[in-house]
N, C-alpha and C. Protein backbone atom coordinates (compact mmCIF):
# COMPACT_ATOMS: atom_id res chain seq x y z
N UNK A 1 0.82 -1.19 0.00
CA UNK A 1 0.00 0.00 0.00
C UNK A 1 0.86 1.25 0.00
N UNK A 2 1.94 0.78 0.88
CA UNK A 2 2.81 2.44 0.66
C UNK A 2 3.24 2.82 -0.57
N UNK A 3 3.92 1.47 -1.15
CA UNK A 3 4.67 1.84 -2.61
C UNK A 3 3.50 2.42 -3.57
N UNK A 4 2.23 1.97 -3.27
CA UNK A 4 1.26 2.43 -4.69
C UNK A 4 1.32 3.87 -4.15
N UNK A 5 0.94 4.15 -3.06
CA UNK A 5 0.93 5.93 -2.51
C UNK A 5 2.25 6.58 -3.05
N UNK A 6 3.38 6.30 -3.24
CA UNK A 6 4.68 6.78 -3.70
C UNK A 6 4.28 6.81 -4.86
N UNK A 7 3.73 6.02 -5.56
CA UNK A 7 3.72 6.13 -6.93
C UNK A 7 2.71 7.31 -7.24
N UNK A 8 1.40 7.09 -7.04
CA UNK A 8 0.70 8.02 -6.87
C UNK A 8 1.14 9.66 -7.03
N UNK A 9 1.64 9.76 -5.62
CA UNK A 9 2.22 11.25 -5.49
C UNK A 9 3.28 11.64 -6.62
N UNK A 10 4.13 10.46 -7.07
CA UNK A 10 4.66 10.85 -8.16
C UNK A 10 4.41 11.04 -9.67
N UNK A 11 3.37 10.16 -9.85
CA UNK A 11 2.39 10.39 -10.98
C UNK A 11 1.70 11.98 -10.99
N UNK A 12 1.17 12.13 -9.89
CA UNK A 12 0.66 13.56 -9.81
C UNK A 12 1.41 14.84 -9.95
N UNK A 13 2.22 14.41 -9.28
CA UNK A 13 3.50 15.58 -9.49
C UNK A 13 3.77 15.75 -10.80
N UNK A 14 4.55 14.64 -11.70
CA UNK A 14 4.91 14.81 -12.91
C UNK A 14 3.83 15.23 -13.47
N UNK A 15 2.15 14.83 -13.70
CA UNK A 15 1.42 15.76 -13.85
C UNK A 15 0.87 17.68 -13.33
N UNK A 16 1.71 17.69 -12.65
CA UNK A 16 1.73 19.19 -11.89
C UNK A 16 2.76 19.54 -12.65
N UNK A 17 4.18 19.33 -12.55
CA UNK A 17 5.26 19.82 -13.66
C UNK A 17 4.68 19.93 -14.65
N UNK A 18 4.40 19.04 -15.98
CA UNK A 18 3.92 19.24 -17.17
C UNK A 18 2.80 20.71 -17.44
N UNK A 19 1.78 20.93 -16.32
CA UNK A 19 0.73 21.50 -16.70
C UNK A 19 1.40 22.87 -16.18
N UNK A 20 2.07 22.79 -15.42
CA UNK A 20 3.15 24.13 -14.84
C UNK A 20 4.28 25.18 -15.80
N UNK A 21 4.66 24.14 -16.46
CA UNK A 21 5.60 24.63 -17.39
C UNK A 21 4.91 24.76 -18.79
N UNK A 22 3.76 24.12 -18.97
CA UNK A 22 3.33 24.36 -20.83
C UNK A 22 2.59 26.23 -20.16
N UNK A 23 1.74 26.46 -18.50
CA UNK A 23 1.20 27.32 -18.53
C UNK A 23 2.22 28.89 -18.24
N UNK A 24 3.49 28.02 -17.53
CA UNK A 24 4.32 29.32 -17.41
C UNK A 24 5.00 29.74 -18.72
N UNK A 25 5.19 29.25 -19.48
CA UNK A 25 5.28 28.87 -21.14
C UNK A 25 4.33 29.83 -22.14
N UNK A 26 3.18 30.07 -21.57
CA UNK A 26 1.88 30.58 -22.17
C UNK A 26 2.12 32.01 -21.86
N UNK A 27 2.47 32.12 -20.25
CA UNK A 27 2.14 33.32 -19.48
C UNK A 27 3.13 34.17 -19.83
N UNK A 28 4.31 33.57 -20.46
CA UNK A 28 5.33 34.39 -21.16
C UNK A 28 4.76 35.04 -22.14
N UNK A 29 4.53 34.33 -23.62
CA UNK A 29 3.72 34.01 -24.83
C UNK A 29 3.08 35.53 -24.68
N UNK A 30 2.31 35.36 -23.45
CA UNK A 30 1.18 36.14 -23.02
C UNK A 30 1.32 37.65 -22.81
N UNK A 31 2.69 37.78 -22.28
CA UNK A 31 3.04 38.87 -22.25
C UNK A 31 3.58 39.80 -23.23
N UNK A 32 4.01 38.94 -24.33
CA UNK A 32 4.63 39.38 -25.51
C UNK A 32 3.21 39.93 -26.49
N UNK A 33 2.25 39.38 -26.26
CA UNK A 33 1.47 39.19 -27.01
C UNK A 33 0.48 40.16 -27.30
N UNK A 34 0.18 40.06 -25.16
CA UNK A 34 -0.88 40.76 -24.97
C UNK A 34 -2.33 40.02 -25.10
N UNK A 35 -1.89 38.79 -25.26
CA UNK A 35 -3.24 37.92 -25.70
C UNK A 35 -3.76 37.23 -24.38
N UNK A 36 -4.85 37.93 -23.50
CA UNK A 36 -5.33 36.97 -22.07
C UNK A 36 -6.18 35.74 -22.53
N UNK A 37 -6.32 35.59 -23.49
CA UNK A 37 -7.36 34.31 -24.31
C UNK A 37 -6.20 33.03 -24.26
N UNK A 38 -4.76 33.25 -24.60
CA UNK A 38 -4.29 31.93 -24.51
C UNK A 38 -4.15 31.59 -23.19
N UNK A 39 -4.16 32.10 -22.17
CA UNK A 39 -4.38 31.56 -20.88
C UNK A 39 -5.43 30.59 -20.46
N UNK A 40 -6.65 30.65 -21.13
CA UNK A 40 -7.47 30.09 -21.23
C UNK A 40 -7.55 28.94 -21.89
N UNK A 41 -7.38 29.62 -23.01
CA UNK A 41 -7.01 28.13 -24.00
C UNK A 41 -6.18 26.76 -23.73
N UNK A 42 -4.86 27.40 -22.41
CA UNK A 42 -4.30 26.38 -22.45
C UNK A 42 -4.59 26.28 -20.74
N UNK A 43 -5.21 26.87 -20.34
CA UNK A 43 -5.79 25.97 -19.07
C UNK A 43 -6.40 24.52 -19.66
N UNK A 44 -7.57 24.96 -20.70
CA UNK A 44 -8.50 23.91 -21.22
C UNK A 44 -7.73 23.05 -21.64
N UNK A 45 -6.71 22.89 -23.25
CA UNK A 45 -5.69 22.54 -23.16
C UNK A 45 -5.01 21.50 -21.82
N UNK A 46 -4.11 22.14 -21.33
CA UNK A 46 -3.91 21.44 -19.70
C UNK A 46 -4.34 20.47 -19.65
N UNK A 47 -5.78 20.52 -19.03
CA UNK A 47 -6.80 19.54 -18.37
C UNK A 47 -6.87 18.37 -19.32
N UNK A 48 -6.81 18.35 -20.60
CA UNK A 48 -6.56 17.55 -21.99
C UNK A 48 -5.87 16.66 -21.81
N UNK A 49 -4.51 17.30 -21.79
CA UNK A 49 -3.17 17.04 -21.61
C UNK A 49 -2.91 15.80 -20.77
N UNK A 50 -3.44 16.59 -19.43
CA UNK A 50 -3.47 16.02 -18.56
C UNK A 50 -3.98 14.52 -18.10
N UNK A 51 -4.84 14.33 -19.03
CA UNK A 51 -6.00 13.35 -18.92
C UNK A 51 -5.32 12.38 -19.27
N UNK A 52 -5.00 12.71 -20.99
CA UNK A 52 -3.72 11.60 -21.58
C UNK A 52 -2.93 11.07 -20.88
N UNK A 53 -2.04 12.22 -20.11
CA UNK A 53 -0.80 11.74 -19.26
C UNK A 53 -1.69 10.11 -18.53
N UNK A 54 -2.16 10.50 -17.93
CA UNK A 54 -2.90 9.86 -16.41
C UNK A 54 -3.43 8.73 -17.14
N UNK A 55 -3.92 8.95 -18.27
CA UNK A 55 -4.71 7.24 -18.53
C UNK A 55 -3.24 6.45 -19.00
N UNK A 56 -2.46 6.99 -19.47
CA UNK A 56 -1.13 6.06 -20.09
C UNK A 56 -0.08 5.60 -18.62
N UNK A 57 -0.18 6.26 -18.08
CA UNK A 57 0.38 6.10 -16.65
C UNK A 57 -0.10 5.79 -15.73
N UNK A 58 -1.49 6.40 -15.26
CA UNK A 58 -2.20 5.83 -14.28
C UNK A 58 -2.70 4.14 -14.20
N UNK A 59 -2.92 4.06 -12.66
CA UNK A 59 -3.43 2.94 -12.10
C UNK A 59 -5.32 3.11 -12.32
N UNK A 60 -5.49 1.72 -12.76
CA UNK A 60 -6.96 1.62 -12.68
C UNK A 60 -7.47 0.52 -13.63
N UNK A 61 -8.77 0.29 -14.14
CA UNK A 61 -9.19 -0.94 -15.26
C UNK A 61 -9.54 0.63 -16.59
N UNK A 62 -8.76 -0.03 -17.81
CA UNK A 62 -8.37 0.54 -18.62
C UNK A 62 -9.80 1.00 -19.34
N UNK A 63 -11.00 -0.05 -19.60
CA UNK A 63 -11.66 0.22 -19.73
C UNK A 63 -12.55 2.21 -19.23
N UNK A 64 -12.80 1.97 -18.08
CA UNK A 64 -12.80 3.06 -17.55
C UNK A 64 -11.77 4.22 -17.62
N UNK A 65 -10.53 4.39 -17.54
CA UNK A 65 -9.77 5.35 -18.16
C UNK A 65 -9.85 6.01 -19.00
N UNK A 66 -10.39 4.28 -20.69
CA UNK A 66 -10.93 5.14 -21.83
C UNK A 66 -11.89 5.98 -21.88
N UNK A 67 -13.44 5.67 -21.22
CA UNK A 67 -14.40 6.58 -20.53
C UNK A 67 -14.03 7.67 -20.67
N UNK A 68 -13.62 8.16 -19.93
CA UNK A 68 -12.94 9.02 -18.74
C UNK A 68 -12.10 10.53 -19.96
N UNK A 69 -11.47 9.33 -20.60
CA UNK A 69 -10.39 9.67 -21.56
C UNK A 69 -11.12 10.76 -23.22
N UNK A 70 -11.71 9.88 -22.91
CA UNK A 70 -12.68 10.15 -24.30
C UNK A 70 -14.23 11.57 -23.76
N UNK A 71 -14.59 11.67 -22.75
CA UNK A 71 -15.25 12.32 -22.25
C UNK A 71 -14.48 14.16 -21.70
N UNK A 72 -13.72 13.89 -20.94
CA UNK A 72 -12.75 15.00 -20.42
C UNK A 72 -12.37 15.38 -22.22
N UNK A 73 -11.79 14.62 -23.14
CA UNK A 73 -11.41 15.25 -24.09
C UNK A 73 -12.37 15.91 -24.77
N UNK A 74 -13.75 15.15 -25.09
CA UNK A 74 -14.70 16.12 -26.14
C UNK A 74 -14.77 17.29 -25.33
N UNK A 75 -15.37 17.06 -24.10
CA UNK A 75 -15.36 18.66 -22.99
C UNK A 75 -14.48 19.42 -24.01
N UNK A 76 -13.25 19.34 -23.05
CA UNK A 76 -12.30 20.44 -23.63
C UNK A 76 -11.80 20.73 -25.02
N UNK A 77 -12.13 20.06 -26.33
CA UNK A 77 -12.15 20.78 -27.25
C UNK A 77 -12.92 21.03 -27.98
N UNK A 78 -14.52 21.25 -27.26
CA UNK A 78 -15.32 22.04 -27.49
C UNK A 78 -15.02 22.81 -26.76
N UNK A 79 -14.78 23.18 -25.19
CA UNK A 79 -14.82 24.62 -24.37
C UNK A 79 -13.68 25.26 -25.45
N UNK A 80 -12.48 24.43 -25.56
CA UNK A 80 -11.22 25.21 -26.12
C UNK A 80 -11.73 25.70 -28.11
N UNK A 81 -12.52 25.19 -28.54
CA UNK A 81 -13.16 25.89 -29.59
C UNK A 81 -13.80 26.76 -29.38
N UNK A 82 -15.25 27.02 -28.31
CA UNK A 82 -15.57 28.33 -28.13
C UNK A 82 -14.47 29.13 -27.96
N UNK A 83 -13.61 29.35 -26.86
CA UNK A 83 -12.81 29.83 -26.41
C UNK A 83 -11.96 30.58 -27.67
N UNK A 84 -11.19 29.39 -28.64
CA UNK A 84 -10.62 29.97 -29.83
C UNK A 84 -11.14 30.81 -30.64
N UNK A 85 -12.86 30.75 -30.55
CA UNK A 85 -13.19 31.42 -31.41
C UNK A 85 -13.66 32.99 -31.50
């Protein structure tokens, strides 16, 4: 039980890095730009991202992941199409 909790916290983390650096990445972008819309975009983005990471890495029955996987994604690139548009 401990080792899955180690893993865990480290799965999450490397998901916290990734979504940390594509948004501090943006917030640069952002400043050059002047554009507060890609902030948004890649929050939505992010959460995407994110999802992928976690079903290819994460613990669980795969079945459900895909769910999961396939749902979180239409979300966000429809929000991230309004958003673009």
């Amino acid at each position: 039980m401990e080792i899955f909790l180690v893993t865990v916290f480290q799965i999450l983390s490397v998901g916290f890095l990734i979504v940390f650096l594509m948004m501090l990445g943006l917030w640069r972008l952002h400043l050059k730009s002047e554009n507060t819309g890609l902030l948004d975009l890649g929050w939505v983005l992010g959460l995407a991202l994110l999802c992928i990471f976690y079903f290819f890495v994460g613990h669980g029955y795969w079945l459900r992941k895909l769910l999961i996987l396939f749902m979180v994604n239409v979300w966000a690139l429809r929000l991230g199409g309004l958003i673009f548009s």
